[in-house]
PDB file of N, CA and C in Angstrom:
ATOM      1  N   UNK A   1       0.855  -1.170   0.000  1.00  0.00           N
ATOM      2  CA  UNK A   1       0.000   0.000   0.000  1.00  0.00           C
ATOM      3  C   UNK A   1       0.905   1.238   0.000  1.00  0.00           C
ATOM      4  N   UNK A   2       0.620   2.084  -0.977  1.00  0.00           N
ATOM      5  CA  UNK A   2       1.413   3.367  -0.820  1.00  0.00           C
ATOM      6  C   UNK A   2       0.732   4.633  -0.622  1.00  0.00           C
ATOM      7  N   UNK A   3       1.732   5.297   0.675  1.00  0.00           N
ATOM      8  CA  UNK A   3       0.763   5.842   1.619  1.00  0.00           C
ATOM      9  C   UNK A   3       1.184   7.770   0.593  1.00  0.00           C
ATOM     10  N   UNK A   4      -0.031   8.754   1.211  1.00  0.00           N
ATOM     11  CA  UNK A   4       0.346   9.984   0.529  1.00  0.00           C
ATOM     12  C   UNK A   4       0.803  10.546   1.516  1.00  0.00           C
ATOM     13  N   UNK A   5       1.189  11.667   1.362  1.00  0.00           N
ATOM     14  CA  UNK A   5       2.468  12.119   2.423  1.00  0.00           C
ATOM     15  C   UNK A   5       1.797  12.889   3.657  1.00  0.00           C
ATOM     16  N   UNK A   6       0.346  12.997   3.361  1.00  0.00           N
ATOM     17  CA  UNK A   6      -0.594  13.706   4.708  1.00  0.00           C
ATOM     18  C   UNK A   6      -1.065  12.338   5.628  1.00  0.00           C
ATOM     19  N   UNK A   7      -1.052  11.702   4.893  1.00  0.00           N
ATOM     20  CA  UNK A   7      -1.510   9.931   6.019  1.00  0.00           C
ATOM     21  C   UNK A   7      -0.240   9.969   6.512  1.00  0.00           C
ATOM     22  N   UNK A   8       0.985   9.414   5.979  1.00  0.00           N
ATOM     23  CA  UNK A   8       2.458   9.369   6.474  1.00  0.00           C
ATOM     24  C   UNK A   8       2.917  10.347   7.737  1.00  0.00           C
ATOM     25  N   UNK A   9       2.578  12.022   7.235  1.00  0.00           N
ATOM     26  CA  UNK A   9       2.629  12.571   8.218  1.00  0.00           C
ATOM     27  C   UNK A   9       1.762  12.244   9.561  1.00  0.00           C
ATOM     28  N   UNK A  10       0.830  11.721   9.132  1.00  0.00           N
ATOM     29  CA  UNK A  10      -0.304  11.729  10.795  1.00  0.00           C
ATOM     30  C   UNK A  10       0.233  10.651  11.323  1.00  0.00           C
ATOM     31  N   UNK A  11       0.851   9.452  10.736  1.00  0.00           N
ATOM     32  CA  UNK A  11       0.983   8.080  11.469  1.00  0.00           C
ATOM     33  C   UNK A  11       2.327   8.692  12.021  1.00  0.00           C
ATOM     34  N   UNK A  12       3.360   9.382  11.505  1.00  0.00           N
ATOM     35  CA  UNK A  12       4.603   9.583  12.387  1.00  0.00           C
ATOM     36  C   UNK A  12       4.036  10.249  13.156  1.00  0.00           C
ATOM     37  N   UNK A  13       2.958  11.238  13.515  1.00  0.00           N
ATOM     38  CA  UNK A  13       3.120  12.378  14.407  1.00  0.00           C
ATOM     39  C   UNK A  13       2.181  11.449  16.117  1.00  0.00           C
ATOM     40  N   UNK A  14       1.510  10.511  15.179  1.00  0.00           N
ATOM     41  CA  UNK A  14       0.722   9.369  16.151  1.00  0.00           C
ATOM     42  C   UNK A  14       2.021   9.040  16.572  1.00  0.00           C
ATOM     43  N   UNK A  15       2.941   7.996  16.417  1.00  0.00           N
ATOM     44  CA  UNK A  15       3.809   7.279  16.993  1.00  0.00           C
ATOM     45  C   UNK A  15       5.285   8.327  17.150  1.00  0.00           C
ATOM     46  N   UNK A  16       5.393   8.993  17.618  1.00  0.00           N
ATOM     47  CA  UNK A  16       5.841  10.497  17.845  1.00  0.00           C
ATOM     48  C   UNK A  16       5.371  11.230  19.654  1.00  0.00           C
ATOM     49  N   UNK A  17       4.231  11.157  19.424  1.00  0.00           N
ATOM     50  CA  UNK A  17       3.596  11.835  20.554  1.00  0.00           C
ATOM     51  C   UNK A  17       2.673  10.639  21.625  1.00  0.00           C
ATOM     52  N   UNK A  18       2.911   9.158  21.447  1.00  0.00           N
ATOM     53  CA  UNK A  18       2.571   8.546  22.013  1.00  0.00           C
ATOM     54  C   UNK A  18       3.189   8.004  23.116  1.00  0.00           C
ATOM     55  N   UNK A  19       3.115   7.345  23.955  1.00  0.00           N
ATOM     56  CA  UNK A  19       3.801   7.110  25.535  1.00  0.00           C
ATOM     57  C   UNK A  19       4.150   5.441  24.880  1.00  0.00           C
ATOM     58  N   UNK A  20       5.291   5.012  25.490  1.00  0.00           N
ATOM     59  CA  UNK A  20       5.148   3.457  24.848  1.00  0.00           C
ATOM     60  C   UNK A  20       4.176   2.705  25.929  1.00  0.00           C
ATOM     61  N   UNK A  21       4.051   3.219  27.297  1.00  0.00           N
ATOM     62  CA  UNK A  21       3.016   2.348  28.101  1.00  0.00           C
ATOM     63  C   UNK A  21       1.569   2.631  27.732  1.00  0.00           C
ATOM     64  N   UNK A  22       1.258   3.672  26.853  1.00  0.00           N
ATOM     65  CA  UNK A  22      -0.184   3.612  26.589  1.00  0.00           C
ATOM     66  C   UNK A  22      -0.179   2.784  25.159  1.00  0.00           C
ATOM     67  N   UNK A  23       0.979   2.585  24.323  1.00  0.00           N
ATOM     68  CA  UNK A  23       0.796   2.200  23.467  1.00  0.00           C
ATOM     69  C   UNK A  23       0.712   0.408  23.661  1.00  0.00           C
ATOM     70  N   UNK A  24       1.471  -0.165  24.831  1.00  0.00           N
ATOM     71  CA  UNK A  24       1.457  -1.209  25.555  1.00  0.00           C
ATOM     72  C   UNK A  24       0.042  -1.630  25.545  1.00  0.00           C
ATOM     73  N   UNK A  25      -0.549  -0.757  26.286  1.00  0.00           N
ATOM     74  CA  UNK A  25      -1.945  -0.902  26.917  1.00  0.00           C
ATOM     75  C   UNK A  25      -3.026  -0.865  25.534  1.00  0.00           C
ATOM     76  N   UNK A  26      -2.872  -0.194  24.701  1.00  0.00           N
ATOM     77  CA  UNK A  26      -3.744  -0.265  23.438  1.00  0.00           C
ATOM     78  C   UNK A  26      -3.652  -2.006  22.831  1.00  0.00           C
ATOM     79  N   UNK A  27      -2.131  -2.032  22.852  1.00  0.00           N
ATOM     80  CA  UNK A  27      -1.802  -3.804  22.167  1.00  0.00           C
ATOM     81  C   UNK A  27      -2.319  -4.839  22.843  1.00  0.00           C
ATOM     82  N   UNK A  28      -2.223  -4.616  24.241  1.00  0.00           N
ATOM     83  CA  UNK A  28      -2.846  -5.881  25.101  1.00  0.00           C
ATOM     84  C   UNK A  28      -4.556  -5.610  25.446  1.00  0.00           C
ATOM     85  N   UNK A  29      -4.780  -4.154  25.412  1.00  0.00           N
ATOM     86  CA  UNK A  29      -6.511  -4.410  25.774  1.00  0.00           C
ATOM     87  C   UNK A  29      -7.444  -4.083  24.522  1.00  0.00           C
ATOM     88  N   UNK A  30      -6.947  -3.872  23.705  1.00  0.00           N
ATOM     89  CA  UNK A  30      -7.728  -3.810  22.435  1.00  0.00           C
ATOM     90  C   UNK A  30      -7.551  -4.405  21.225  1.00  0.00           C
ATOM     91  N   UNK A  31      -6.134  -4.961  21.501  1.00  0.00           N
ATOM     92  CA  UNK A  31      -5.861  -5.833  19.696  1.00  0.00           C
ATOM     93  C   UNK A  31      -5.478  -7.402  20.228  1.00  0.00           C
ATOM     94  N   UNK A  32      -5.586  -7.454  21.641  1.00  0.00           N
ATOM     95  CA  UNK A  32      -5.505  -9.022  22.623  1.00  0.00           C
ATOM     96  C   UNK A  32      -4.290  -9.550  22.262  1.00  0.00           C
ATOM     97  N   UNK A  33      -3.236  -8.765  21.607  1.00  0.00           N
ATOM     98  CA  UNK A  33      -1.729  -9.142  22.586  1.00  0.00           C
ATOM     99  C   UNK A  33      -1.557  -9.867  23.181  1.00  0.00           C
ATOM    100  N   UNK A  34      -1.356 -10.745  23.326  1.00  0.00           N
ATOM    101  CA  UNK A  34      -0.657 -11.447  24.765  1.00  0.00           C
ATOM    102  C   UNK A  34       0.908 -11.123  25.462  1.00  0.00           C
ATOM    103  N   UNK A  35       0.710 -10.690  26.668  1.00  0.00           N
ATOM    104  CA  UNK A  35       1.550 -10.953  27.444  1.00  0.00           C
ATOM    105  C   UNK A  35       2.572 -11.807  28.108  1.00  0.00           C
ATOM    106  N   UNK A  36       3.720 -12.661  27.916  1.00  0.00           N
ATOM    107  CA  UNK A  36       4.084 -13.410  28.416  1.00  0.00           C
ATOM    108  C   UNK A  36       5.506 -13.397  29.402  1.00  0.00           C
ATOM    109  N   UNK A  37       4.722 -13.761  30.762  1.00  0.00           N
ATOM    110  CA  UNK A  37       6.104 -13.282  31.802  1.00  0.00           C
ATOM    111  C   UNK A  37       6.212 -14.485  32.767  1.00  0.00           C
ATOM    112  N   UNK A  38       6.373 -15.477  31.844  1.00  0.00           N
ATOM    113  CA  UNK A  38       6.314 -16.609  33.095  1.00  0.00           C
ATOM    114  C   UNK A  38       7.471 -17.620  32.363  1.00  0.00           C
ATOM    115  N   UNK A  39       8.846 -16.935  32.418  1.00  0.00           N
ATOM    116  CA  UNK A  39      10.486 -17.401  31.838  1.00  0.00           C
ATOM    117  C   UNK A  39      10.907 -16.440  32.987  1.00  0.00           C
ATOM    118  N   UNK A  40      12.025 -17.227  32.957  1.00  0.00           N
ATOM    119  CA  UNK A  40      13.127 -16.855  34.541  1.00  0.00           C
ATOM    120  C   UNK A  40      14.289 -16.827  33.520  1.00  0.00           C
ATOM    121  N   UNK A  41      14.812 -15.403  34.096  1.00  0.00           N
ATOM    122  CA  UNK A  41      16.492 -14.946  33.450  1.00  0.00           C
ATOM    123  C   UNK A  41      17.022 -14.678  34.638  1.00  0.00           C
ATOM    124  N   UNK A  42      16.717 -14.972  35.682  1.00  0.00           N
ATOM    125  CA  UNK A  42      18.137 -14.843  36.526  1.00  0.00           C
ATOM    126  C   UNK A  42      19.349 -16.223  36.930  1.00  0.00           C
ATOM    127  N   UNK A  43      20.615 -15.681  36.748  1.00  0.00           N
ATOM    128  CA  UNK A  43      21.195 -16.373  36.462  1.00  0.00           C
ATOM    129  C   UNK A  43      21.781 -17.577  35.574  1.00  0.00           C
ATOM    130  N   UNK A  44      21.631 -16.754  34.275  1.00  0.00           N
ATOM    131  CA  UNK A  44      21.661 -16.893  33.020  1.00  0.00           C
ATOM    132  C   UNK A  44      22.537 -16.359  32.153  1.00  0.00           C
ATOM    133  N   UNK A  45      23.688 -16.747  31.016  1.00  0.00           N
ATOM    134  CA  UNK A  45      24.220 -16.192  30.595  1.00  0.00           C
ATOM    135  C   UNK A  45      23.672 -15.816  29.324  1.00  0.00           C
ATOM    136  N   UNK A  46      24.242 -14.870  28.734  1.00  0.00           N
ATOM    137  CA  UNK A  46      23.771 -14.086  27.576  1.00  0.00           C
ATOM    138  C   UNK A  46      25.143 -14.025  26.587  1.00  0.00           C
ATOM    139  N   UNK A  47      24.627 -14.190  25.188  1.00  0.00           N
ATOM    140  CA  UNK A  47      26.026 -14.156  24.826  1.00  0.00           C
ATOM    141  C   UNK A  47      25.781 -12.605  23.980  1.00  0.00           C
ATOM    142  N   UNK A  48      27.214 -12.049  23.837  1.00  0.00           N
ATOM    143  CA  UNK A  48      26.587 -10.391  23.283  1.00  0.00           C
ATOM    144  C   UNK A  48      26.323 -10.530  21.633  1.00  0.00           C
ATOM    145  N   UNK A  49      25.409  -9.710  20.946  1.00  0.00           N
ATOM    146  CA  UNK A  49      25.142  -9.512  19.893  1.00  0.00           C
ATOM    147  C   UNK A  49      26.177  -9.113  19.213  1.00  0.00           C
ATOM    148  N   UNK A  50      26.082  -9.559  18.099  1.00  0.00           N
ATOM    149  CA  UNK A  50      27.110  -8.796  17.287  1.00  0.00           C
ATOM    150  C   UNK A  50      26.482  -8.185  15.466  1.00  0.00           C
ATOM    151  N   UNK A  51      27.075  -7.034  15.337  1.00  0.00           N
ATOM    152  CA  UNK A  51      26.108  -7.053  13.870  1.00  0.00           C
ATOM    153  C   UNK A  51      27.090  -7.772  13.060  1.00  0.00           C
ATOM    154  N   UNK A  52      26.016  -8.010  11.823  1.00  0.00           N
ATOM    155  CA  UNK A  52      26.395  -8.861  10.885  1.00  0.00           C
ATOM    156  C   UNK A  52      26.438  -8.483   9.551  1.00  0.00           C
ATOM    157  N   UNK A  53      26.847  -8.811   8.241  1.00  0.00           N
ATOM    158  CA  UNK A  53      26.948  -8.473   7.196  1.00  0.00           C
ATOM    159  C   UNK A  53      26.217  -9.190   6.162  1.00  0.00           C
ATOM    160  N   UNK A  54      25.371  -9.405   5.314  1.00  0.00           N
ATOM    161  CA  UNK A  54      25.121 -10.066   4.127  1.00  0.00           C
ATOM    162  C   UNK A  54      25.909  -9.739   2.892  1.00  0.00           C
ATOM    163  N   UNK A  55      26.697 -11.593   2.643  1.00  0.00           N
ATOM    164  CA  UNK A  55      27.745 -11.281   1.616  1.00  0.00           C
ATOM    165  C   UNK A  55      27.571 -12.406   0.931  1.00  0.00           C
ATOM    166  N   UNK A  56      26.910 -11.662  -0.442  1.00  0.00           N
ATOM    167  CA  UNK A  56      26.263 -12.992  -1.535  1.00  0.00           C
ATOM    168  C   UNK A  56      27.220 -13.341  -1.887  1.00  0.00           C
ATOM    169  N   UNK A  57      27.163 -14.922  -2.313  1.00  0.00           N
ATOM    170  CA  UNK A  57      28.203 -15.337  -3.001  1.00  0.00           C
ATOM    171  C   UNK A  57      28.733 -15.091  -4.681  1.00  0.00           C
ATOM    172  N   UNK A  58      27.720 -14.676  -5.119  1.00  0.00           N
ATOM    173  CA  UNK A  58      27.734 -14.460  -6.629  1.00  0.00           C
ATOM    174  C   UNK A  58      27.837 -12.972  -6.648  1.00  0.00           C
ATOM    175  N   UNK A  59      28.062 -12.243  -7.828  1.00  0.00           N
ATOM    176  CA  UNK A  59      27.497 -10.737  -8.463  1.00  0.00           C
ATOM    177  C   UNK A  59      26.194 -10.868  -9.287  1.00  0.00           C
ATOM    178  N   UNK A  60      25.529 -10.720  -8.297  1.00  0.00           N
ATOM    179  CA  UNK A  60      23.862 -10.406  -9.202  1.00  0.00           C
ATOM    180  C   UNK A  60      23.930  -8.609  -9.785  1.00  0.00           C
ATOM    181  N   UNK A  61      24.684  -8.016 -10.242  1.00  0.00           N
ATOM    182  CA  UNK A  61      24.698  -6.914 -10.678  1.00  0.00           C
ATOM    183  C   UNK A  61      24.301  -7.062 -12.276  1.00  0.00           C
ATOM    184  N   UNK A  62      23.621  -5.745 -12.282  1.00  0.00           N
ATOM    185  CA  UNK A  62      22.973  -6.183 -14.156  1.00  0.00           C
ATOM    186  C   UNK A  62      23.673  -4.646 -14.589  1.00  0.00           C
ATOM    187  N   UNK A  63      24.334  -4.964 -15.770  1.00  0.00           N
ATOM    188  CA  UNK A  63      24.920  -3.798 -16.407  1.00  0.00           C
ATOM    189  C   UNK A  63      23.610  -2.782 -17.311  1.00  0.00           C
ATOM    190  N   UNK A  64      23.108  -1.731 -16.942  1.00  0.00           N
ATOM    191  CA  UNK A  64      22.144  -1.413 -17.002  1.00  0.00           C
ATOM    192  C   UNK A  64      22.427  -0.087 -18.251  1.00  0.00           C
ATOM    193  N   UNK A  65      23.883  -0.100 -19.281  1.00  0.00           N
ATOM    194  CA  UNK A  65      24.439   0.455 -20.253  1.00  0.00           C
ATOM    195  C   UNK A  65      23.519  -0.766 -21.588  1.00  0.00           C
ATOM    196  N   UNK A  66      22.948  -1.870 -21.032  1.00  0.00           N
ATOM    197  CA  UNK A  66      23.028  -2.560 -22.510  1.00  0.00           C
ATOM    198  C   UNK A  66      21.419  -2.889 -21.590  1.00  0.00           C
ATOM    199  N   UNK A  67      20.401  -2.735 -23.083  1.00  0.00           N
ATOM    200  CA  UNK A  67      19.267  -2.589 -22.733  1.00  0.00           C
ATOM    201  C   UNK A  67      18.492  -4.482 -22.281  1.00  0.00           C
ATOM    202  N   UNK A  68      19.723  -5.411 -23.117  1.00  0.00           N
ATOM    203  CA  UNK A  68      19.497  -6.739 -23.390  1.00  0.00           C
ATOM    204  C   UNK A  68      19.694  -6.858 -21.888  1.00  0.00           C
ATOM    205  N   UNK A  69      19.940  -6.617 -21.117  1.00  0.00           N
ATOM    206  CA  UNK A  69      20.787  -7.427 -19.611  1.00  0.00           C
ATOM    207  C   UNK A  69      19.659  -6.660 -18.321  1.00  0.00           C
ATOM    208  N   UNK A  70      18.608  -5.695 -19.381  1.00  0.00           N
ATOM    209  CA  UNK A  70      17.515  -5.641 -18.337  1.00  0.00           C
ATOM    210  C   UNK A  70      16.265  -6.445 -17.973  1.00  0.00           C
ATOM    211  N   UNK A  71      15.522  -6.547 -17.029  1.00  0.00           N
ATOM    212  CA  UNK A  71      14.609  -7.080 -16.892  1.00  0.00           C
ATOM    213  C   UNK A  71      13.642  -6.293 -17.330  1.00  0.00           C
ATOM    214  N   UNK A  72      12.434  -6.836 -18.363  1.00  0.00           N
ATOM    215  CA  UNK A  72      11.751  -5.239 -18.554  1.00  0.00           C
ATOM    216  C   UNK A  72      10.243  -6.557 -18.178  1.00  0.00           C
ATOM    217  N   UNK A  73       9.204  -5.718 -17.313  1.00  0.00           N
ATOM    218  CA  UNK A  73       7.399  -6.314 -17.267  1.00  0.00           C
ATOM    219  C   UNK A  73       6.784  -5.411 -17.928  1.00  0.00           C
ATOM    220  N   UNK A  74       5.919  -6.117 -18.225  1.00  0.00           N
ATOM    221  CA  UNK A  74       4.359  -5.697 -18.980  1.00  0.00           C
ATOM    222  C   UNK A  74       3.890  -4.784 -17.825  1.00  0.00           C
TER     223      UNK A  74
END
């Protein structure tokens, strides 16, 4: 769905000016969310995150100088 830039603006200015505990409370008492707090982390190790990279193995690059090596749809 592609949004026009006066909807776009209202949904940032909604999630902008909202509290995250009322927004909590909207997910669990009106869209039935579930809650789940019945896992134990104490005394538990964690191992740290690390970021990661995606590195294709091939060159999917299309030389886009030669009109033959494009993909063209109806």
């Amino acid at each position: 769905m592609k949004l026009n830039k006066e909807i776009k603006n209202q949904i940032d200015q909604y999630f902008e000016n909202i509290e995250s505990k009322e927004l909590y409370d909207i997910a669990v008492g009106k869209y039935g969310f579930v809650e789940i707090i019945d896992f134990e982390i104490d005394s538990q190790t964690f191992e740290k995150v690390s970021q990661s990279y995606y590195c294709p193995n091939s060159d999917n690059a299309l030389d886009t100088n030669e009109m033959d090596s494009l993909l063209l749809a109806a």
